[in-house]
PDB file of N, CA and C in Angstrom:
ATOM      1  N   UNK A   1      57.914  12.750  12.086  1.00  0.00           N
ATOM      2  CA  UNK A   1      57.822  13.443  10.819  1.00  0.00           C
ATOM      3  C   UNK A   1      57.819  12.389   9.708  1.00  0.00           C
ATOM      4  N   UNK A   2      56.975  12.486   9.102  1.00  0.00           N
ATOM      5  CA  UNK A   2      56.377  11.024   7.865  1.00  0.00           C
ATOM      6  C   UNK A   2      57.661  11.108   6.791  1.00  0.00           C
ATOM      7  N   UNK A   3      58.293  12.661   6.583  1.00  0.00           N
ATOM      8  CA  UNK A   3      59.661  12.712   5.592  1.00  0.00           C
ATOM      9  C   UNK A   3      60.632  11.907   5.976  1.00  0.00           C
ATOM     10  N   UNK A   4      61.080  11.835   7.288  1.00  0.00           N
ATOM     11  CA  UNK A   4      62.093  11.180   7.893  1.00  0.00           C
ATOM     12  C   UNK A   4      61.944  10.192   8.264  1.00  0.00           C
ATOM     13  N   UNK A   5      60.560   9.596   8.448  1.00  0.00           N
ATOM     14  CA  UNK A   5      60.327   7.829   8.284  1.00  0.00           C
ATOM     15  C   UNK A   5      60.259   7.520   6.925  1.00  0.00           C
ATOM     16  N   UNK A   6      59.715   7.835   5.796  1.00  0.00           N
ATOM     17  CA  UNK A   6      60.168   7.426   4.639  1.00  0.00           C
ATOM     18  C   UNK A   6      62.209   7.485   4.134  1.00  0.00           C
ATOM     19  N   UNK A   7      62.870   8.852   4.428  1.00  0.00           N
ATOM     20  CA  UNK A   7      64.237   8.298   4.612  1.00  0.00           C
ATOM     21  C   UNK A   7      64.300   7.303   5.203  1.00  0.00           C
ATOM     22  N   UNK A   8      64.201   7.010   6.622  1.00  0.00           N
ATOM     23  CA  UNK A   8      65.003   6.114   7.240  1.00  0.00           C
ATOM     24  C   UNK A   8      64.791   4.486   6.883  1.00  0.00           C
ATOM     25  N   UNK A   9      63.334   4.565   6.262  1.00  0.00           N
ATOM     26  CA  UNK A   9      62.913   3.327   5.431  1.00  0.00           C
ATOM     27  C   UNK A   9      63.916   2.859   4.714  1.00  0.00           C
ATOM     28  N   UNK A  10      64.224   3.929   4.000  1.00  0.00           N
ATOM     29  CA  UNK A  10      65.340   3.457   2.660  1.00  0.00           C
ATOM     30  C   UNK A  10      66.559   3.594   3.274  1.00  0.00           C
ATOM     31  N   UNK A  11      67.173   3.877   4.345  1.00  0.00           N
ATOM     32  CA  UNK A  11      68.461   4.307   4.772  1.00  0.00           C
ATOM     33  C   UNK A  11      68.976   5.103   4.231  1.00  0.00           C
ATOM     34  N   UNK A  12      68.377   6.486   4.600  1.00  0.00           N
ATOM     35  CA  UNK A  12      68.977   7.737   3.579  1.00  0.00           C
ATOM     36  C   UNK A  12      68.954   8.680   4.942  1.00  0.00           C
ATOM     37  N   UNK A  13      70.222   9.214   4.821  1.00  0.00           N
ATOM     38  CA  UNK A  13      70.716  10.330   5.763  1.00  0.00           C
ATOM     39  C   UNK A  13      70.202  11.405   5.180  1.00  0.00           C
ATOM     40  N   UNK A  14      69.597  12.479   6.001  1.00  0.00           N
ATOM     41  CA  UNK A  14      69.217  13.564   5.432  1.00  0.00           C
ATOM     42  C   UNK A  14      70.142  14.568   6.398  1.00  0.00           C
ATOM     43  N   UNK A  15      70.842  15.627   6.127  1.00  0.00           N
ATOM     44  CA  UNK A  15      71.588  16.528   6.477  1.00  0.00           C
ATOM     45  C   UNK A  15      70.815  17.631   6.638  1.00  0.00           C
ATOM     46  N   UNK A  16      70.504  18.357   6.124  1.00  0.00           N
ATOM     47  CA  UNK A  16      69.552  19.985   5.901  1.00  0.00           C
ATOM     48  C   UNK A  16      68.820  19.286   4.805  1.00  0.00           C
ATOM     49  N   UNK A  17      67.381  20.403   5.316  1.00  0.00           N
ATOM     50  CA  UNK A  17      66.234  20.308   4.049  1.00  0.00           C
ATOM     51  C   UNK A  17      65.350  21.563   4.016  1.00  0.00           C
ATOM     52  N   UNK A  18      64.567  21.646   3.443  1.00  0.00           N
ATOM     53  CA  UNK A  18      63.755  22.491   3.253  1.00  0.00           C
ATOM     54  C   UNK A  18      62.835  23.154   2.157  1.00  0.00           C
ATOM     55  N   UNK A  19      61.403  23.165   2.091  1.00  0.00           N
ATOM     56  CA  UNK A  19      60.473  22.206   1.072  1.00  0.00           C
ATOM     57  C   UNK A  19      59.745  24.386   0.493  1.00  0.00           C
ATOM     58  N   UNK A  20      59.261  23.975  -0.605  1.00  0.00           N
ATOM     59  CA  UNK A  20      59.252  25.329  -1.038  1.00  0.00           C
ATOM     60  C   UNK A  20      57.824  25.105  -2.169  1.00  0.00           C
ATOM     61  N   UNK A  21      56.503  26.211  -2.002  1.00  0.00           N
ATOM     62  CA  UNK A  21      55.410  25.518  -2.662  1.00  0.00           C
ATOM     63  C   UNK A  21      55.926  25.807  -4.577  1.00  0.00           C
ATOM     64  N   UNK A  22      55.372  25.252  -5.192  1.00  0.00           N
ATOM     65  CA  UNK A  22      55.908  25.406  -6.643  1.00  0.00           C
ATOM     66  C   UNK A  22      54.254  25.736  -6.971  1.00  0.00           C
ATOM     67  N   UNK A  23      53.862  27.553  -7.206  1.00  0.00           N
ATOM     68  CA  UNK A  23      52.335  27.223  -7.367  1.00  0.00           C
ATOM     69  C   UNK A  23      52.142  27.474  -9.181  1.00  0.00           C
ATOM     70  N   UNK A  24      52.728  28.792  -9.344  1.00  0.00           N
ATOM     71  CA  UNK A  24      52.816  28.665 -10.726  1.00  0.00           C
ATOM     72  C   UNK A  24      53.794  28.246 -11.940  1.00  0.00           C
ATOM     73  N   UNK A  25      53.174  27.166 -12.082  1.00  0.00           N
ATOM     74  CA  UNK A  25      54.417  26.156 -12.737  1.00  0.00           C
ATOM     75  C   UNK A  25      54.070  26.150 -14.500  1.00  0.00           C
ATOM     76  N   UNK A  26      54.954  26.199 -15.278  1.00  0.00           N
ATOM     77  CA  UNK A  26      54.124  26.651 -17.036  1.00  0.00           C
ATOM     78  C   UNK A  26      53.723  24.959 -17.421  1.00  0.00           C
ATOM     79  N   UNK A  27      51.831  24.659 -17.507  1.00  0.00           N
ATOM     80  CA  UNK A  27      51.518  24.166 -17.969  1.00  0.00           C
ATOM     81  C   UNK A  27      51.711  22.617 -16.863  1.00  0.00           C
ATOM     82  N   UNK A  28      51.255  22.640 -15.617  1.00  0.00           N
ATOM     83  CA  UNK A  28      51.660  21.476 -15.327  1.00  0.00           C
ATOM     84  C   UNK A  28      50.774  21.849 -13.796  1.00  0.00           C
ATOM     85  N   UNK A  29      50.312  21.087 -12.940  1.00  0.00           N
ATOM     86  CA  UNK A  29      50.020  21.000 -11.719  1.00  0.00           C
ATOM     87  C   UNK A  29      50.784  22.031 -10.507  1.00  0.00           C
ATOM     88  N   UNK A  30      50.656  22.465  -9.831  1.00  0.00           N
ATOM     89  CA  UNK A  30      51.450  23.296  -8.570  1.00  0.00           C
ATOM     90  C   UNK A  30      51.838  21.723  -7.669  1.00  0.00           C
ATOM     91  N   UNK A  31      52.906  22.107  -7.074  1.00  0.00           N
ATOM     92  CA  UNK A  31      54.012  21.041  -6.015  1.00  0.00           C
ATOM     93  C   UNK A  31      54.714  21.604  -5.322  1.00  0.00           C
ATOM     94  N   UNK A  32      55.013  20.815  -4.183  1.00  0.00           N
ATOM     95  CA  UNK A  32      55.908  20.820  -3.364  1.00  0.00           C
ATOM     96  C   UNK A  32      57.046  20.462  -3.674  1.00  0.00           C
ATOM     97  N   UNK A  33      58.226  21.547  -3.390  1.00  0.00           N
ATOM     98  CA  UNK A  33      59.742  20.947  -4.004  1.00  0.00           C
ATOM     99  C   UNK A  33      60.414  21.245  -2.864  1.00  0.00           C
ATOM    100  N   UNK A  34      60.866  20.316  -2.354  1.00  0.00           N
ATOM    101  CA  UNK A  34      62.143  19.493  -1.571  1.00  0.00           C
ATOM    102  C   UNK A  34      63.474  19.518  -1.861  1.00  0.00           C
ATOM    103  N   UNK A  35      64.056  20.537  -1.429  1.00  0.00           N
ATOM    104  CA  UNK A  35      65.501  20.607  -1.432  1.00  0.00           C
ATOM    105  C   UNK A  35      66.286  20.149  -0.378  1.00  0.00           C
ATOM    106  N   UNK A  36      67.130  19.212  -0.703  1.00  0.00           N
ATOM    107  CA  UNK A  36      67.639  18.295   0.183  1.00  0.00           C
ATOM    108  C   UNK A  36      69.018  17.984   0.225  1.00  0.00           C
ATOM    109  N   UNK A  37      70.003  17.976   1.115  1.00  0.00           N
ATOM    110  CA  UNK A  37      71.317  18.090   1.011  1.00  0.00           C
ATOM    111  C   UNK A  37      71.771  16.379   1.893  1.00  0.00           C
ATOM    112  N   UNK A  38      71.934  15.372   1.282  1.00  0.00           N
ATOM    113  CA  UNK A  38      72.166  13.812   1.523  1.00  0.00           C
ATOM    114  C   UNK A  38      73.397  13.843   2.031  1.00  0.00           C
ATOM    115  N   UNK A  39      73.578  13.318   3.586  1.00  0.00           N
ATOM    116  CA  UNK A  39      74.429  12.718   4.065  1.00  0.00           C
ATOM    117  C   UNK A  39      75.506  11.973   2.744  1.00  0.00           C
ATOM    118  N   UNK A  40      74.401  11.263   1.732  1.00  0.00           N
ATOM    119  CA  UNK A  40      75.116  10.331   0.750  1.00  0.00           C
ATOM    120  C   UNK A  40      74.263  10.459  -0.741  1.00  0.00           C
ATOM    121  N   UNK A  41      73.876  10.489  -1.494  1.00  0.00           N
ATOM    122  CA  UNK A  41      72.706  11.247  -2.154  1.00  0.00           C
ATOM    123  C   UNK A  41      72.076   9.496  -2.677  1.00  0.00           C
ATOM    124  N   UNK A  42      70.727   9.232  -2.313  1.00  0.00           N
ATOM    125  CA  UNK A  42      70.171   8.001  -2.640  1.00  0.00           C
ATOM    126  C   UNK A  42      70.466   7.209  -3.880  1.00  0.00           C
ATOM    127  N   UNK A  43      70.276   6.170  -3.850  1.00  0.00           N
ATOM    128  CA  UNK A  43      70.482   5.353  -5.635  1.00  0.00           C
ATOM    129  C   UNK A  43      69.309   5.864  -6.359  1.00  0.00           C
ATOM    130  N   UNK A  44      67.821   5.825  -5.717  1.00  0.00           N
ATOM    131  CA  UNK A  44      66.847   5.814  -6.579  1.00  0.00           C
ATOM    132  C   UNK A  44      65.883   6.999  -6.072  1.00  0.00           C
ATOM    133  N   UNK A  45      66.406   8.528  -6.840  1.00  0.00           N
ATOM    134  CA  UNK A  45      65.562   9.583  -5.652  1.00  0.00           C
ATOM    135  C   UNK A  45      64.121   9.283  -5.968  1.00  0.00           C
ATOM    136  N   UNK A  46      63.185   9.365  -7.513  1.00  0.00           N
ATOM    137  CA  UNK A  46      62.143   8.784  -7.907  1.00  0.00           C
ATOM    138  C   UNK A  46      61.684   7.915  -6.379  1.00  0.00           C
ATOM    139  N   UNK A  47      62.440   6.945  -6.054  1.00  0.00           N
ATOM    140  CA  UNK A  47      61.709   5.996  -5.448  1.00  0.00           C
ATOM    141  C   UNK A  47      61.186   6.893  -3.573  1.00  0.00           C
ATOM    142  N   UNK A  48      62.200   7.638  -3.818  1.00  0.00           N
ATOM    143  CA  UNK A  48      61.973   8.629  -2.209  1.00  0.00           C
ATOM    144  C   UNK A  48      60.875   9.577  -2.455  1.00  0.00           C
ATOM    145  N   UNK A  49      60.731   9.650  -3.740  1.00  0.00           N
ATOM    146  CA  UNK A  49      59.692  10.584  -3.455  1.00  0.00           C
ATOM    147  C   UNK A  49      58.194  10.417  -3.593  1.00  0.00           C
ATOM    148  N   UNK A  50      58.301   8.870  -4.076  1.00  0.00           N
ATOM    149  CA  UNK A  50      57.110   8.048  -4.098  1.00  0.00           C
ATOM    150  C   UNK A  50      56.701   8.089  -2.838  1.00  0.00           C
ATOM    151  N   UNK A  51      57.812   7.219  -2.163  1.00  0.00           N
ATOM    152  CA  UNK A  51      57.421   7.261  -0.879  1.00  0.00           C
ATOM    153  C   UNK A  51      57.079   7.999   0.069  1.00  0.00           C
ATOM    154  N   UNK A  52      57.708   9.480   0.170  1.00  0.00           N
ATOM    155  CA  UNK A  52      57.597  10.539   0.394  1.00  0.00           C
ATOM    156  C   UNK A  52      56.127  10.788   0.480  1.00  0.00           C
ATOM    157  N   UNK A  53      55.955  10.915  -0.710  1.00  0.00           N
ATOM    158  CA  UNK A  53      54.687  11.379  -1.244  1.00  0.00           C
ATOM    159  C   UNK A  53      53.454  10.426  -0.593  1.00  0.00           C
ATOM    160  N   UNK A  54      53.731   9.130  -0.170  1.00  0.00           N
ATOM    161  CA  UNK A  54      52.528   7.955  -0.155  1.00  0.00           C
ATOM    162  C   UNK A  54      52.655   8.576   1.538  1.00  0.00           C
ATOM    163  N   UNK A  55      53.906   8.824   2.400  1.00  0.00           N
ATOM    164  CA  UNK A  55      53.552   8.877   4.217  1.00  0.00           C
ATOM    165  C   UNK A  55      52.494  10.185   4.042  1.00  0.00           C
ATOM    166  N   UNK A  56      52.985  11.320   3.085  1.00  0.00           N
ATOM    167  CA  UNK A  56      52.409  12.593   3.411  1.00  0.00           C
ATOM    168  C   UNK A  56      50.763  12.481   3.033  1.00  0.00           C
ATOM    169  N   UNK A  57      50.538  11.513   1.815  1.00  0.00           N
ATOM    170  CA  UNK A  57      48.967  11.715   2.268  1.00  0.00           C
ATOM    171  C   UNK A  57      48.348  10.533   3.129  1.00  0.00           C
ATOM    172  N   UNK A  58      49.172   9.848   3.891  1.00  0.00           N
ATOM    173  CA  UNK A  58      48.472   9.083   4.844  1.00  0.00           C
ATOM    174  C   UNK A  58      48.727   9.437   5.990  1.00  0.00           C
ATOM    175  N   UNK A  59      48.980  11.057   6.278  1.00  0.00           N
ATOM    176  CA  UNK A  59      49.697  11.599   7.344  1.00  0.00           C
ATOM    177  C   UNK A  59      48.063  12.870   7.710  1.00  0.00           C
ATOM    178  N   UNK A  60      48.289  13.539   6.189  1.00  0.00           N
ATOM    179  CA  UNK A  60      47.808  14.920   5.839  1.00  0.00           C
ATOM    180  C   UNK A  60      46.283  14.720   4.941  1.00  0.00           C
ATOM    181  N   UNK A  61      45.158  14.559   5.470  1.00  0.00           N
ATOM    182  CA  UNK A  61      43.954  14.041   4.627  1.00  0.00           C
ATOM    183  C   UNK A  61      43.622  15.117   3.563  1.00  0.00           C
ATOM    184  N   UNK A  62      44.033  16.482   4.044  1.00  0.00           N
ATOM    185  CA  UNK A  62      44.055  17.573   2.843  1.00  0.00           C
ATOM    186  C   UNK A  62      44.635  17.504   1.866  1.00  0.00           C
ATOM    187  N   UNK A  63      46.187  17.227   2.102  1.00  0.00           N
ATOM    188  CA  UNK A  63      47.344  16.857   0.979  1.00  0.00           C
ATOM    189  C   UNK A  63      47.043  15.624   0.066  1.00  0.00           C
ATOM    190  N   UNK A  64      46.426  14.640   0.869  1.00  0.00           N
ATOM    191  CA  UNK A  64      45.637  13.362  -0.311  1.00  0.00           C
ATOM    192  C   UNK A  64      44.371  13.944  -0.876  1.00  0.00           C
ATOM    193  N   UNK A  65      43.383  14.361  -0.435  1.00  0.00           N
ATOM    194  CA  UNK A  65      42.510  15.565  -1.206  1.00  0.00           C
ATOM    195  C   UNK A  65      42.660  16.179  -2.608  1.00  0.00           C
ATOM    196  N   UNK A  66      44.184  16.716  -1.799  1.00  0.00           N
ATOM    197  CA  UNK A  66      44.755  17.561  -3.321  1.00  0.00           C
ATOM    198  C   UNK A  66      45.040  16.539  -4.367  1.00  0.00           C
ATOM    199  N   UNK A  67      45.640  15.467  -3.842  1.00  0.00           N
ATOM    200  CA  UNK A  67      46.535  14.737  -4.692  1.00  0.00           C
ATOM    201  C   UNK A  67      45.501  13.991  -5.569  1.00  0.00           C
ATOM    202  N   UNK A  68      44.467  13.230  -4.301  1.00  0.00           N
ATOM    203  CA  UNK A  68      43.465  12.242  -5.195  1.00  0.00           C
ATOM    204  C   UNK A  68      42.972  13.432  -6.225  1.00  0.00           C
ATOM    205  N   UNK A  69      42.115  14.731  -6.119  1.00  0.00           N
ATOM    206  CA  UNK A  69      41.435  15.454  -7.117  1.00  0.00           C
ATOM    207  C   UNK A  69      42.650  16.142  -8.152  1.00  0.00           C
ATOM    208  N   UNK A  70      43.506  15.903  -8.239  1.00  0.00           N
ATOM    209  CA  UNK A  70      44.379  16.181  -9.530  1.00  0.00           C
ATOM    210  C   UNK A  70      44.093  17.700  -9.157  1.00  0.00           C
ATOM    211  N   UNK A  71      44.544  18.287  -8.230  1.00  0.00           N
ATOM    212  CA  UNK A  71      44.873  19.329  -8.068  1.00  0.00           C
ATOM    213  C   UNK A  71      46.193  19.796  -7.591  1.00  0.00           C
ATOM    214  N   UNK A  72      46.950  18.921  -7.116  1.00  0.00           N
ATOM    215  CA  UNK A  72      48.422  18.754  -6.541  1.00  0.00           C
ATOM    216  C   UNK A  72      49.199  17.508  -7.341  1.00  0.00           C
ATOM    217  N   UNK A  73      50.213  18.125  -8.123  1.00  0.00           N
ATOM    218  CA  UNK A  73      51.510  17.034  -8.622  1.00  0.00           C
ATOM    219  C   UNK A  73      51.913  16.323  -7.241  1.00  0.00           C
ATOM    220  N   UNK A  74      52.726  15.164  -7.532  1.00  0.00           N
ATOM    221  CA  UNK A  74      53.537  14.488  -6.772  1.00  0.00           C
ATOM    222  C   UNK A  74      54.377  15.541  -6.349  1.00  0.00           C
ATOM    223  N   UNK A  75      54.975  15.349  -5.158  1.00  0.00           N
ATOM    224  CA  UNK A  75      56.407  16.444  -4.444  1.00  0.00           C
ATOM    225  C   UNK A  75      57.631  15.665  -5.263  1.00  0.00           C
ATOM    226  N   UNK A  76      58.394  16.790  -5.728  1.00  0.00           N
ATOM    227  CA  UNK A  76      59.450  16.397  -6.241  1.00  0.00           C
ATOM    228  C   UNK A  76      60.799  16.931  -5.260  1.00  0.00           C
ATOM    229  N   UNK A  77      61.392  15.838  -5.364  1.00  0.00           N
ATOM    230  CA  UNK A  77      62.810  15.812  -4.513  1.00  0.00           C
ATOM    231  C   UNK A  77      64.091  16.846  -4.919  1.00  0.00           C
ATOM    232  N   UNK A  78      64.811  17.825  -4.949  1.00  0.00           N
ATOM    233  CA  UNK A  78      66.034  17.920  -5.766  1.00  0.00           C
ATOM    234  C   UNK A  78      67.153  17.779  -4.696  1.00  0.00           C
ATOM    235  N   UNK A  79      67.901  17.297  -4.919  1.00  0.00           N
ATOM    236  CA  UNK A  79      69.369  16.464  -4.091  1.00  0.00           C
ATOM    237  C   UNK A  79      70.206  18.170  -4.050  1.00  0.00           C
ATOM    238  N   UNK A  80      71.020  18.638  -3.377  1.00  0.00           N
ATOM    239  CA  UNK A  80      71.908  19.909  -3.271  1.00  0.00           C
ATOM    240  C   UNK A  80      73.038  18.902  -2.942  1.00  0.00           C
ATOM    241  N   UNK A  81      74.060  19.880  -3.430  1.00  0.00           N
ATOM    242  CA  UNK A  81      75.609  19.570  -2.866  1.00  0.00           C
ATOM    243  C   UNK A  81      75.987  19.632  -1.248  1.00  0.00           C
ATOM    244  N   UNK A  82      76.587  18.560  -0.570  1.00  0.00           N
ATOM    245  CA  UNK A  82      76.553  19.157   0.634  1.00  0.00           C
ATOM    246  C   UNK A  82      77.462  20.466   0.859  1.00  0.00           C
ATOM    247  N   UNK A  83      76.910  20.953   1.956  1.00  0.00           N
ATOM    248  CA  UNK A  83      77.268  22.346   2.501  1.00  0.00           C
ATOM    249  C   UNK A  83      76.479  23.481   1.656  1.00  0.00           C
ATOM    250  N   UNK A  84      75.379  23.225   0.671  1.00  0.00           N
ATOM    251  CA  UNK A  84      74.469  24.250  -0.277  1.00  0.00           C
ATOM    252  C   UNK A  84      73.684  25.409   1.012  1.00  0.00           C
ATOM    253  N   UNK A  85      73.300  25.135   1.956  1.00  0.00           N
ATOM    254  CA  UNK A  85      72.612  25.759   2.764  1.00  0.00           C
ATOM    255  C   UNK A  85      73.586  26.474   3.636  1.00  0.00           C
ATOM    256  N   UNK A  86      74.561  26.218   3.993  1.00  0.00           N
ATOM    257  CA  UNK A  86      75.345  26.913   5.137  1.00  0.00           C
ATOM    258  C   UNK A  86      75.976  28.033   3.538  1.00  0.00           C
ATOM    259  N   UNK A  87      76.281  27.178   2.882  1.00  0.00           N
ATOM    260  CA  UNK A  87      76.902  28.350   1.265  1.00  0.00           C
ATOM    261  C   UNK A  87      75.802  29.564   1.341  1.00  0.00           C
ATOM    262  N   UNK A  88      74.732  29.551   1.101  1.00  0.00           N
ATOM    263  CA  UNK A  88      73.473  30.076   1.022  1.00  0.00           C
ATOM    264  C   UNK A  88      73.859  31.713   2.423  1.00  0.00           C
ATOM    265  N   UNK A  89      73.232  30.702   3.813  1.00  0.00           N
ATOM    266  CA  UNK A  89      73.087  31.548   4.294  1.00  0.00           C
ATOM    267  C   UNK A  89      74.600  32.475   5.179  1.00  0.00           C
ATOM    268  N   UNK A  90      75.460  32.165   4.157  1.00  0.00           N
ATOM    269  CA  UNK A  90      76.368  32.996   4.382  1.00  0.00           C
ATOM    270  C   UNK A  90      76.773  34.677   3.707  1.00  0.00           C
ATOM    271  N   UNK A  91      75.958  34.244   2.229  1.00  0.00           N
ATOM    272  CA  UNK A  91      75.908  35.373   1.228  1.00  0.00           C
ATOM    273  C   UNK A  91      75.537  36.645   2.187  1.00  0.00           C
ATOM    274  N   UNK A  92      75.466  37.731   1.890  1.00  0.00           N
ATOM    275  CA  UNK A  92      74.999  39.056   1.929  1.00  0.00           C
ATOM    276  C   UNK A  92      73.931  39.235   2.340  1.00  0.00           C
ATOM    277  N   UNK A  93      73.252  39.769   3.234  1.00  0.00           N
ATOM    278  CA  UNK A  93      71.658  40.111   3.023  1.00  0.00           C
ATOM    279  C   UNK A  93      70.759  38.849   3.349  1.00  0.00           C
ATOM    280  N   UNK A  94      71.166  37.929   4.110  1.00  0.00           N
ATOM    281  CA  UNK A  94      70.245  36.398   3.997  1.00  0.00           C
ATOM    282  C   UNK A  94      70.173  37.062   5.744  1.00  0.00           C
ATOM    283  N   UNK A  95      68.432  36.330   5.485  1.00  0.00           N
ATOM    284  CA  UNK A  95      68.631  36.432   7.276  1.00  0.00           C
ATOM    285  C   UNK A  95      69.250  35.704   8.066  1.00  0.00           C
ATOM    286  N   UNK A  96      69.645  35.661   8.796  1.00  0.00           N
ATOM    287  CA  UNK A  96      70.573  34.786   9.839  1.00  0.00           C
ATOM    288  C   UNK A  96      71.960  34.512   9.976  1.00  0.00           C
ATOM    289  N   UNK A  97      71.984  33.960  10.358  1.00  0.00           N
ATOM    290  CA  UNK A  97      73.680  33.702   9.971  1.00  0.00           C
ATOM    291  C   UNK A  97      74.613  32.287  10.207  1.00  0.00           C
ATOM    292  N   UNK A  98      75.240  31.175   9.251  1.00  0.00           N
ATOM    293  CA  UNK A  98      75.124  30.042   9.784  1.00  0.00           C
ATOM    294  C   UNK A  98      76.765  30.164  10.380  1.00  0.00           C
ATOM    295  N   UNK A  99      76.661  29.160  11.403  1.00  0.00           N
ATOM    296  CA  UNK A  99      77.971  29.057  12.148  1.00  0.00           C
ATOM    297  C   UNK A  99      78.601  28.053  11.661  1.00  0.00           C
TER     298      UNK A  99
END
């Protein structure tokens, strides 16, 4: 998975993740947003998501497509508190149930 060789590049623990399309955004490109819960949360997230961003279109020739024709923003990263996802799918009404 090109996400988890760009972490492990930088030595970044990733705990839970899970990426969500951003299509109508006010006044700005549609993206991929990355919610991510860090073993330790990185020094420089900017720099993860460069990178991020550089495995996925040398992974995905569609996703560089998008990216080269300025039809797709860069993927942006957002860091969660750990335990945000097990918090989540404990609420009411969520499917599943975390142990």
């Amino acid at each position: 998975m090109r996400w988890m060789k760009a972490a492990n590049e930088m030595n970044i623990s990733v705990t839970e993740f899970t990426v969500a399309p951003q299509i109508i955004v006010d006044g700005e490109l549609p993206y991929h947003e990355w919610f991510v819960e860090f073993a330790q949360a990185p020094a420089d997230l900017k720099a993860l998501e460069l990178r991020v961003d550089q495995h996925m279109q040398q992974k995905n020739i569609y996703y560089k497509d998008l990216r080269d024709g300025n039809i797709l923003q860069q993927l942006k990263i957002r860091s969660l508190p750990s335990g945000s996802f097990v918090s989540y799918m404990k609420k009411p009404g969520q499917a599943g149930r975390a142990e």
